[in-house]
Protein backbone atom coordinates (compact mmCIF):
# COMPACT_ATOMS: atom_id res chain seq x y z
CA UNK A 1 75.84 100.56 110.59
CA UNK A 2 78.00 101.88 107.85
CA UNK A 3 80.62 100.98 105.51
CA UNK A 4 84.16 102.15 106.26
CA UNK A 5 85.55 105.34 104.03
CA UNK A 6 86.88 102.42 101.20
CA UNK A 7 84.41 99.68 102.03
CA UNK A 8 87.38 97.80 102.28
CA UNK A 9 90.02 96.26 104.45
CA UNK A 10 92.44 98.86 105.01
CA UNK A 11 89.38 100.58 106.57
CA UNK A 12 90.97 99.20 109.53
CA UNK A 13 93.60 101.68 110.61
CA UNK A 14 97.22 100.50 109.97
CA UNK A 15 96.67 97.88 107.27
CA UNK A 16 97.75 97.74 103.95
CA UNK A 17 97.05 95.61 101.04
CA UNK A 18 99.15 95.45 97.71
CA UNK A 19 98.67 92.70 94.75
CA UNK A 20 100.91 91.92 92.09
CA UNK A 21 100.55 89.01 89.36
CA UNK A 22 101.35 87.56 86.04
CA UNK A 23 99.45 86.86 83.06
CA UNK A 24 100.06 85.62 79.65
CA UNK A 25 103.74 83.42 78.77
CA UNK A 26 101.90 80.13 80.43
CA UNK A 27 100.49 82.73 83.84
CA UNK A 28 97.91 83.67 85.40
CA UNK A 29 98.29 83.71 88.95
CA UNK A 30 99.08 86.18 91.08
CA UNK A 31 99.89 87.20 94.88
CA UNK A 32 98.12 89.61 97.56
CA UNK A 33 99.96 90.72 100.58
CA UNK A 34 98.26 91.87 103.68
CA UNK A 35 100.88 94.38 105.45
CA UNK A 36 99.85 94.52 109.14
CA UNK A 37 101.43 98.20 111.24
CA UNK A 38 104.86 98.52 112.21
CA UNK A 39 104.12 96.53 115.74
CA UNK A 40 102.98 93.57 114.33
CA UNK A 41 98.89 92.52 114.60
CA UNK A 42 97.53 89.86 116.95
CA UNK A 43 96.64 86.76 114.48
CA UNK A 44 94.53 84.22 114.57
CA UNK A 45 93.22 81.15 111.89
CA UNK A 46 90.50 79.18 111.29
CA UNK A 47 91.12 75.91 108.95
CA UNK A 48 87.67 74.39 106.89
CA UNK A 49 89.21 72.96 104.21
CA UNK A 50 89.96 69.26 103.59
CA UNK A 51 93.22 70.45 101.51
CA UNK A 52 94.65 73.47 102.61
CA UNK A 53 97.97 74.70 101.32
CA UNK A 54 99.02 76.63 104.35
CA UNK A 55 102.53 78.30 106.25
CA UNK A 56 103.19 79.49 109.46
CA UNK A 57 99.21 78.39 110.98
CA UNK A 58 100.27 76.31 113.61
CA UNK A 59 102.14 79.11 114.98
CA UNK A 60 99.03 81.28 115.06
CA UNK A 61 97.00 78.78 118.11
CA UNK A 62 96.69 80.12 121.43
CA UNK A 63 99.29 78.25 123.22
CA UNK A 64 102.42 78.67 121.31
CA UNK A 65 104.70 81.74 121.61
CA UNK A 66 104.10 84.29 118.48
CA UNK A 67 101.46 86.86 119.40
CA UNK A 68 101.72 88.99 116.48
CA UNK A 69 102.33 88.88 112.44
CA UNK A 70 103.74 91.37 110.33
CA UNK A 71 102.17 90.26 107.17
CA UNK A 72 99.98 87.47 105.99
CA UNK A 73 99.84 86.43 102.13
CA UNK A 74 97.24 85.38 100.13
CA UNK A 75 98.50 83.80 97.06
CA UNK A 76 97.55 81.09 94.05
CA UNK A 77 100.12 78.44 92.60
CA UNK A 78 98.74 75.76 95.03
CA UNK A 79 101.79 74.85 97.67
CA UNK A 80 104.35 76.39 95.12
CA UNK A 81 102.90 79.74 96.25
CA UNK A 82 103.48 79.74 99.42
CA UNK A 83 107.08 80.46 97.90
CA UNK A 84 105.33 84.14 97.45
CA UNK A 85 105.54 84.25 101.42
CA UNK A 86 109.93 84.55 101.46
CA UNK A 87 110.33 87.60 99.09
CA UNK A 88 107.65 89.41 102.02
CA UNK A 89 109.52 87.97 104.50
CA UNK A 90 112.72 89.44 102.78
CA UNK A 91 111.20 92.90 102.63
CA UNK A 92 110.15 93.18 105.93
CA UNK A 93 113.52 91.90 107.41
CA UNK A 94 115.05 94.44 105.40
CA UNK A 95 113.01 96.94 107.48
CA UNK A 96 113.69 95.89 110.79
CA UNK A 97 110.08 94.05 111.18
CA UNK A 98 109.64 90.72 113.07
CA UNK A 99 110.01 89.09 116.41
CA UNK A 100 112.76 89.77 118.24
CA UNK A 101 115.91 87.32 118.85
CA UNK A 102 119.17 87.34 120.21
CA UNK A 103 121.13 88.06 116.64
CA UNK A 104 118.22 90.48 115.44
CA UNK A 105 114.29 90.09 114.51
CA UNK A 106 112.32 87.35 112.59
CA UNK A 107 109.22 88.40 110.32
CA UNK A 108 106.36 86.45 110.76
CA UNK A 109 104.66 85.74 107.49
CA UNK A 110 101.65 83.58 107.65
CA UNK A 111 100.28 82.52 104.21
CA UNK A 112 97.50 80.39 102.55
CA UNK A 113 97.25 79.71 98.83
CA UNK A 114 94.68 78.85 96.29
CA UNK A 115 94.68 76.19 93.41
CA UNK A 116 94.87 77.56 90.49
CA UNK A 117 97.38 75.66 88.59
CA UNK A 118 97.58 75.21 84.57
CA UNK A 119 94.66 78.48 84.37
CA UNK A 120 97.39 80.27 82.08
CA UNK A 121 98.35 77.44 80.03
CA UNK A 122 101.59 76.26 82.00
CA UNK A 123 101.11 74.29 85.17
CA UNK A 124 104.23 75.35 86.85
CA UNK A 125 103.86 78.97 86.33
CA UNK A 126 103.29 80.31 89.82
CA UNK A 127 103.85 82.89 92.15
CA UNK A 128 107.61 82.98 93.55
CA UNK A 129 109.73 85.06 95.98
CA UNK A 130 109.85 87.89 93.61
CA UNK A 131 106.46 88.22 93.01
CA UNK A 132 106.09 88.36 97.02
CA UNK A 133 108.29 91.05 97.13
CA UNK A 134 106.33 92.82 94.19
CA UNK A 135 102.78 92.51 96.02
CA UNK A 136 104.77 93.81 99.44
CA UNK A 137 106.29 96.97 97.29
CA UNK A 138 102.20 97.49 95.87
CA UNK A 139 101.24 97.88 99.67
CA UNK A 140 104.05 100.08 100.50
CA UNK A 141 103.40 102.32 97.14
CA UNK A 142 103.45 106.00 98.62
CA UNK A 143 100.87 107.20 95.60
CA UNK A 144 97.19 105.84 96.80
CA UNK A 145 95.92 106.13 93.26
CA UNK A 146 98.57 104.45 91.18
CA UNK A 147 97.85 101.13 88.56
CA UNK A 148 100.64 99.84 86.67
CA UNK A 149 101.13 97.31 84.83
CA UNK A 150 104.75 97.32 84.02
CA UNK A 151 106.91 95.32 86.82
CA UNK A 152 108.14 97.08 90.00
CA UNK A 153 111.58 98.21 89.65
CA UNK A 154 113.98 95.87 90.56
CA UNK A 155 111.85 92.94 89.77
CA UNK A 156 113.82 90.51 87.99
CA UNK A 157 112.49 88.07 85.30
CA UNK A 158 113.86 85.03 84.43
CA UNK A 159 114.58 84.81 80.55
CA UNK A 160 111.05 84.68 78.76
CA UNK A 161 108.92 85.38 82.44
CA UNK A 162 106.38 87.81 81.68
CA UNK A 163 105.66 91.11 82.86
CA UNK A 164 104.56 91.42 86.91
CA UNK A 165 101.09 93.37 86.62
CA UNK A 166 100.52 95.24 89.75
CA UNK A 167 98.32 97.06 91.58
CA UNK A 168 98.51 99.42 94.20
CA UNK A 169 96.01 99.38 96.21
CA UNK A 170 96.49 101.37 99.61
CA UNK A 171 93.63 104.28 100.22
CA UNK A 172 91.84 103.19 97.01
CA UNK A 173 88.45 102.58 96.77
CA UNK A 174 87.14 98.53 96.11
CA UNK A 175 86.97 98.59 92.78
CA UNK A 176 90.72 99.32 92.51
CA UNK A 177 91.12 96.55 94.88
CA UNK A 178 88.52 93.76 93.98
CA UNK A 179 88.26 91.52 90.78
CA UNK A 180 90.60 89.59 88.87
CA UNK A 181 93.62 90.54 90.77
CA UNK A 182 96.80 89.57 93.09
CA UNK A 183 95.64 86.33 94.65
CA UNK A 184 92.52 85.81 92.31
CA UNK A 185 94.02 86.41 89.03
CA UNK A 186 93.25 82.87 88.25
CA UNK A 187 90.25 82.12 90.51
CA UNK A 188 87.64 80.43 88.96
CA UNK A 189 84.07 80.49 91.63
CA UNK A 190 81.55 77.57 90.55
CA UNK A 191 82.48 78.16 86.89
CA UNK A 192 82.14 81.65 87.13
CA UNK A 193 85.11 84.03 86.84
CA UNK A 194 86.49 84.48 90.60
CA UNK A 195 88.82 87.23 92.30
CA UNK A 196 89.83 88.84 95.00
CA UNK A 197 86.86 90.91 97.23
CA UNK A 198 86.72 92.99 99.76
CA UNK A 199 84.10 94.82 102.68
CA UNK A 200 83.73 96.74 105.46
CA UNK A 201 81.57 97.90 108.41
CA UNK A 202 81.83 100.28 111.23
CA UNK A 203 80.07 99.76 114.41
CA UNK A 204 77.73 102.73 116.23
CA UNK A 205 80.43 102.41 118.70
CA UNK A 206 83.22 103.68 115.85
CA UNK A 207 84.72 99.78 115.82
CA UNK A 208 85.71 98.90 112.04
CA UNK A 209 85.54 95.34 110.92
CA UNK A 210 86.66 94.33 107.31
CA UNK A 211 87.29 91.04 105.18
CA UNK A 212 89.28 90.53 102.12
CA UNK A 213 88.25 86.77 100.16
CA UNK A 214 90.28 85.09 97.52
CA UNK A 215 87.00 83.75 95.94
CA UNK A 216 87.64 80.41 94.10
CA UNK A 217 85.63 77.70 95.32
CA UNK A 218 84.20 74.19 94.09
CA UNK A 219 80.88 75.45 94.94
CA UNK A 220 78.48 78.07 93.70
CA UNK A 221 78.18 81.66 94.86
CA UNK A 222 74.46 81.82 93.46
CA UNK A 223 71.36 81.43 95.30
CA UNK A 224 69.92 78.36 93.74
CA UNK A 225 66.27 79.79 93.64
CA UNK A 226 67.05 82.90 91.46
CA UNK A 227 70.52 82.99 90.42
CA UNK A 228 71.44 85.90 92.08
CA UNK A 229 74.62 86.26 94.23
CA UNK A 230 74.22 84.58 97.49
CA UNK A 231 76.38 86.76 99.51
CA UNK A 232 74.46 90.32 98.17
CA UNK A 233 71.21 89.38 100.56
CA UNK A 234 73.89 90.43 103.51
CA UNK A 235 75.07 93.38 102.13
CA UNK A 236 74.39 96.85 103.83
CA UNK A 237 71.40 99.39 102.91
CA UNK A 238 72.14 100.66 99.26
CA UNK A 239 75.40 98.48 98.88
CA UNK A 240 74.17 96.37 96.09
CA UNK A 241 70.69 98.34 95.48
CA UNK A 242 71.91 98.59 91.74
CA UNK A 243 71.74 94.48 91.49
CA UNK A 244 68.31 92.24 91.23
CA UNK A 245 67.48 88.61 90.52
CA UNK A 246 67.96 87.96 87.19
CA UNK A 247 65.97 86.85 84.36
CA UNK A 248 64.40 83.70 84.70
CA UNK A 249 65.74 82.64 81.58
CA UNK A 250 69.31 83.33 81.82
CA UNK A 251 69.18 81.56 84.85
CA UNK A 252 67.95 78.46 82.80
CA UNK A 253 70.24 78.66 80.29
CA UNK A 254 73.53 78.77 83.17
CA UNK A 255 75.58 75.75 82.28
CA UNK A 256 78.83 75.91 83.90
CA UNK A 257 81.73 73.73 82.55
CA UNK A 258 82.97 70.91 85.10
CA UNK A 259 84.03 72.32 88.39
CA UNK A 260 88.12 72.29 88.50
CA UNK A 261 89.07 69.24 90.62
CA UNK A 262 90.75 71.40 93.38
CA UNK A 263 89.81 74.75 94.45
CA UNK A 264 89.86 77.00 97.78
CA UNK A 265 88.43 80.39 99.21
CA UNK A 266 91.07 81.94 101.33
CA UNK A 267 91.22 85.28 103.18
CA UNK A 268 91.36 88.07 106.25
CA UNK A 269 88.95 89.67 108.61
CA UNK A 270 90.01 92.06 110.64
CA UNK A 271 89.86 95.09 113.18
CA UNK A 272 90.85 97.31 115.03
CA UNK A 273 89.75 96.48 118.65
CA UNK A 274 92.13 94.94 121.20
CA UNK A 275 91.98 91.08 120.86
CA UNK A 276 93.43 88.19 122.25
CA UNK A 277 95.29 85.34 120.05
CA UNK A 278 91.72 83.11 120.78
CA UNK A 279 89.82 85.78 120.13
CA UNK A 280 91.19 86.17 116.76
CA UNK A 281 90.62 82.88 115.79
CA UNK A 282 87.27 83.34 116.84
CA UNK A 283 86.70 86.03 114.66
CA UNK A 284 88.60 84.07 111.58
CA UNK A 285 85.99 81.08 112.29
CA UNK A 286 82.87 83.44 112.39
CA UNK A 287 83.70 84.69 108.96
CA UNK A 288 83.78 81.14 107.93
CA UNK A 289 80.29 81.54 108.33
CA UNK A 290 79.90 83.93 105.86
CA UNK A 291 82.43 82.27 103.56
CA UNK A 292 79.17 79.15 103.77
CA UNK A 293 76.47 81.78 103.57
CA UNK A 294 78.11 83.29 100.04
CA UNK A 295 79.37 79.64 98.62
CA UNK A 296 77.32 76.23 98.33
CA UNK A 297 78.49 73.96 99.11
CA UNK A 298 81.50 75.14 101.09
CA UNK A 299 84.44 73.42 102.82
CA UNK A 300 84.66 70.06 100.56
CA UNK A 301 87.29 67.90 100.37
CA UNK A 302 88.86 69.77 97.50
CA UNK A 303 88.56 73.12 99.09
CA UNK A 304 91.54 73.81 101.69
CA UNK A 305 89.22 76.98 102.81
CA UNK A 306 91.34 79.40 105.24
CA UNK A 307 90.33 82.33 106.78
CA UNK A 308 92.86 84.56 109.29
CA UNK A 309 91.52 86.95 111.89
CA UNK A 310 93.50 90.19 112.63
CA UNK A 311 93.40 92.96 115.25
CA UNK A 312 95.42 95.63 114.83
CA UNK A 313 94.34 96.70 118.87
CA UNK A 314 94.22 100.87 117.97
CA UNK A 315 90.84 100.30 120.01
CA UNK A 316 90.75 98.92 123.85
CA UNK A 317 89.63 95.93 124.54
CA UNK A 318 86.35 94.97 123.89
CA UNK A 319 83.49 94.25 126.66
CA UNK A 320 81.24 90.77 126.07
CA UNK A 321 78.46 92.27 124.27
CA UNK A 322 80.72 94.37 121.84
CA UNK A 323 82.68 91.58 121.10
CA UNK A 324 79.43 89.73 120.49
CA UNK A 325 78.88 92.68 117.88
CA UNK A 326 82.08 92.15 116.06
CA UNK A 327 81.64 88.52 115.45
CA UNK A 328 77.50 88.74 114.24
CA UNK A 329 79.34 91.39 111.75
CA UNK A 330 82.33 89.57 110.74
CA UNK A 331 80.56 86.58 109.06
CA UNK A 332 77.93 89.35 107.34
CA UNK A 333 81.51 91.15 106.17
CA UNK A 334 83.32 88.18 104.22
CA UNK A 335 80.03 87.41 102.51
CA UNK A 336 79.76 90.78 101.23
CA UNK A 337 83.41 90.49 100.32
CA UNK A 338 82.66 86.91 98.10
CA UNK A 339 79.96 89.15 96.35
CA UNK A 340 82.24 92.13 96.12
CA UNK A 341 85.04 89.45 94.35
CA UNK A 342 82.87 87.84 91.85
CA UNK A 343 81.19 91.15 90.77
CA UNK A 344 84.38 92.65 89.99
CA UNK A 345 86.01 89.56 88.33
CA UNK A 346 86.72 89.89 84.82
CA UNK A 347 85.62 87.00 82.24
CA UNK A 348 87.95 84.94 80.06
CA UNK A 349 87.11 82.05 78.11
CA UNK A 350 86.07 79.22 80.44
CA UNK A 351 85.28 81.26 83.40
CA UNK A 352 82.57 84.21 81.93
CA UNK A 353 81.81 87.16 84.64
CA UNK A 354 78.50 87.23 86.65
CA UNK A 355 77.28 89.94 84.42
CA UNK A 356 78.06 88.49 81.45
CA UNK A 357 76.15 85.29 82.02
CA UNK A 358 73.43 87.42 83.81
CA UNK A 359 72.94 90.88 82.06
CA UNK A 360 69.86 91.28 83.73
CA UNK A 361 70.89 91.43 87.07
CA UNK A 362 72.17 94.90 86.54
CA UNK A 363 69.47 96.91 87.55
CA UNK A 364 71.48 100.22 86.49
CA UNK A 365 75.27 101.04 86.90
CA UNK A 366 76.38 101.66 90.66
């Protein structure tokens, strides 16, 4: 097996992934939007959590009517930012997108948001409507390769809001992708800084699987014999080659301040085989495996851990034993993604990067 082109989620044919988020006046938080194709994708969710913030989930089980979603959003600001979820249903409404209806169509947003309330300085300073439709205008950026950090244009502010930094992110490779970003501009991952990650695999059969994690749990992403990160044992040959267990001493000095009382690791795995509604969720609680294999412990009460399953269904549909494949991969792909996140995360005071902390993990510079 082999990573996708990116080693990311829009390895999967058809998706497309834009961030946008705020930081200094009393912010940082932020909003990523997963853009599914034109058609819609075949959705699915898997719950672990004791406190999830959540929209548009119960739609998603096998026996209601919705097969397919047009977008999901992964966003902080706690319930506020689900809020994030109407300026991407906007957007795509404006386009034609959603399920169809007598008077016209209806987008169907999903969305699931982190805590990360007061880690600017102002506890109501959260993702809104506009900074959904900021994230949705990242993914639909025509230039692969372009970072700015001045807000899209359009964007309105209200009096003393700061700038909207945004990234966009479609055909870029992880590292313009991962870190301290969109969703996980405020995560915080057992005291460590925490972000947004991302992965990918493709199957000898040409099937792609990817994740994308909004790492910013109450638990630890280290292995608690050697400090490394837990997820990296998982990772494909040469993917994190240019890592190793750090010193022994470092790992004795780690004191991380108190845990924040609420957290959550939210996210998307994907592909782009034909799947059914069940299947999907079955693929969303796989990767919940991986979310527990990356972050200990995982699923507390103060973790509303959500994980969506997508197929885009460019592919046909899938025999037993490929299927079988997909899911042994899928929980392997979001713990690669948790490492991915927490590697690229970017310190501040309070929440210190992995490398940082742990110099000598680096083994050289990938």
């Amino acid at each position: 097996m082999r990573p996708g082109p990116t080693n990311s989620l829009i390895d999967v044919a058809g998706l497309r992934v834009g961030h946008a988020h705020r930081v200094g006046g009393g912010y940082r938080t932020g909003t990523t939007v997963v853009l599914a194709p034109a058609e819609g994708a075949v959705a699915g969710v898997d719950v672990r959590g004791a406190a999830p913030g959540t929209r548009e989930t119960e739609l998603l089980d096998p026996r209601n009517l919705v097969e397919r979603v047009h977008a999901v959003v992964l966003s902080g600001g706690s319930s506020f930012g689900l809020g994030a979820a109407c300026g991407v249903m906007d957007r795509l409404a404006d386009a034609g997108a959603g399920y169809p209806v007598a008077a016209g169509a209806v987008p169907i947003v999903p969305a699931a948001v982190i805590f990360d309330l007061g880690r600017g300085g102002a506890f109501r300073a959260t993702p809104d409507a506009e900074l959904g439709t900021a994230a949705y205008d990242a993914a639909c950026a025509p230039s692969p390769d372009t970072v700015a950090s001045d807000p899209l244009p359009g964007l309105s502010r209200a009096p003393g809001m700061p700038d909207a930094g945004t990234s966009f992110s479609q055909g870029t490779a992880p590292a313009a992708v991962s870190g301290s970003v969109g969703a996980g501009t405020g995560a915080v991952a057992g005291g460590l800084a925490g972000g947004v990650g991302t992965a990918s695999v493709v199957l000898p059969d040409g099937t792609t699987v990817a994740a994308l994690a909004v790492v910013n749990p109450a638990g630890s992403v280290l292995d608690p014999r050697d400090a490394s990160l837990a997820g990296v044992r998982y990772g494909l040959p040469g993917e994190f080659d240019h890592l190793q267990p750090p010193d022994a001493r470092e790992a004795e000095a780690w004191r991380p301040e108190k845990a924040p009382a609420f957290n959550t690791t939210i996210g998307v795995t994907a592909t782009d085989l034909t799947l059914t509604k069940a299947q999907c969720g079955k693929l969303a609680a796989v990767a919940h495996d991986g979310l527990a294999r990356a972050i200990r412990p995982a699923h507390t009460m103060t973790d509303g851990d959500t994980i969506f399953g997508l197929a885009t269904c460019a592919r046909p549909v899938p025999d037993h034993d490929a299927f079988q494949d997909v899911l042994a991969v899928a929980a392997d792909v979001f713990s690669r993604a948790v490492a991915h996140a927490v590697l690229a995360a970017t310190g501040r005071e309070g929440a210190p990067a992995y490398l940082d902390v742990f110099p000598s993990a680096l083994r050289r510079r990938p």
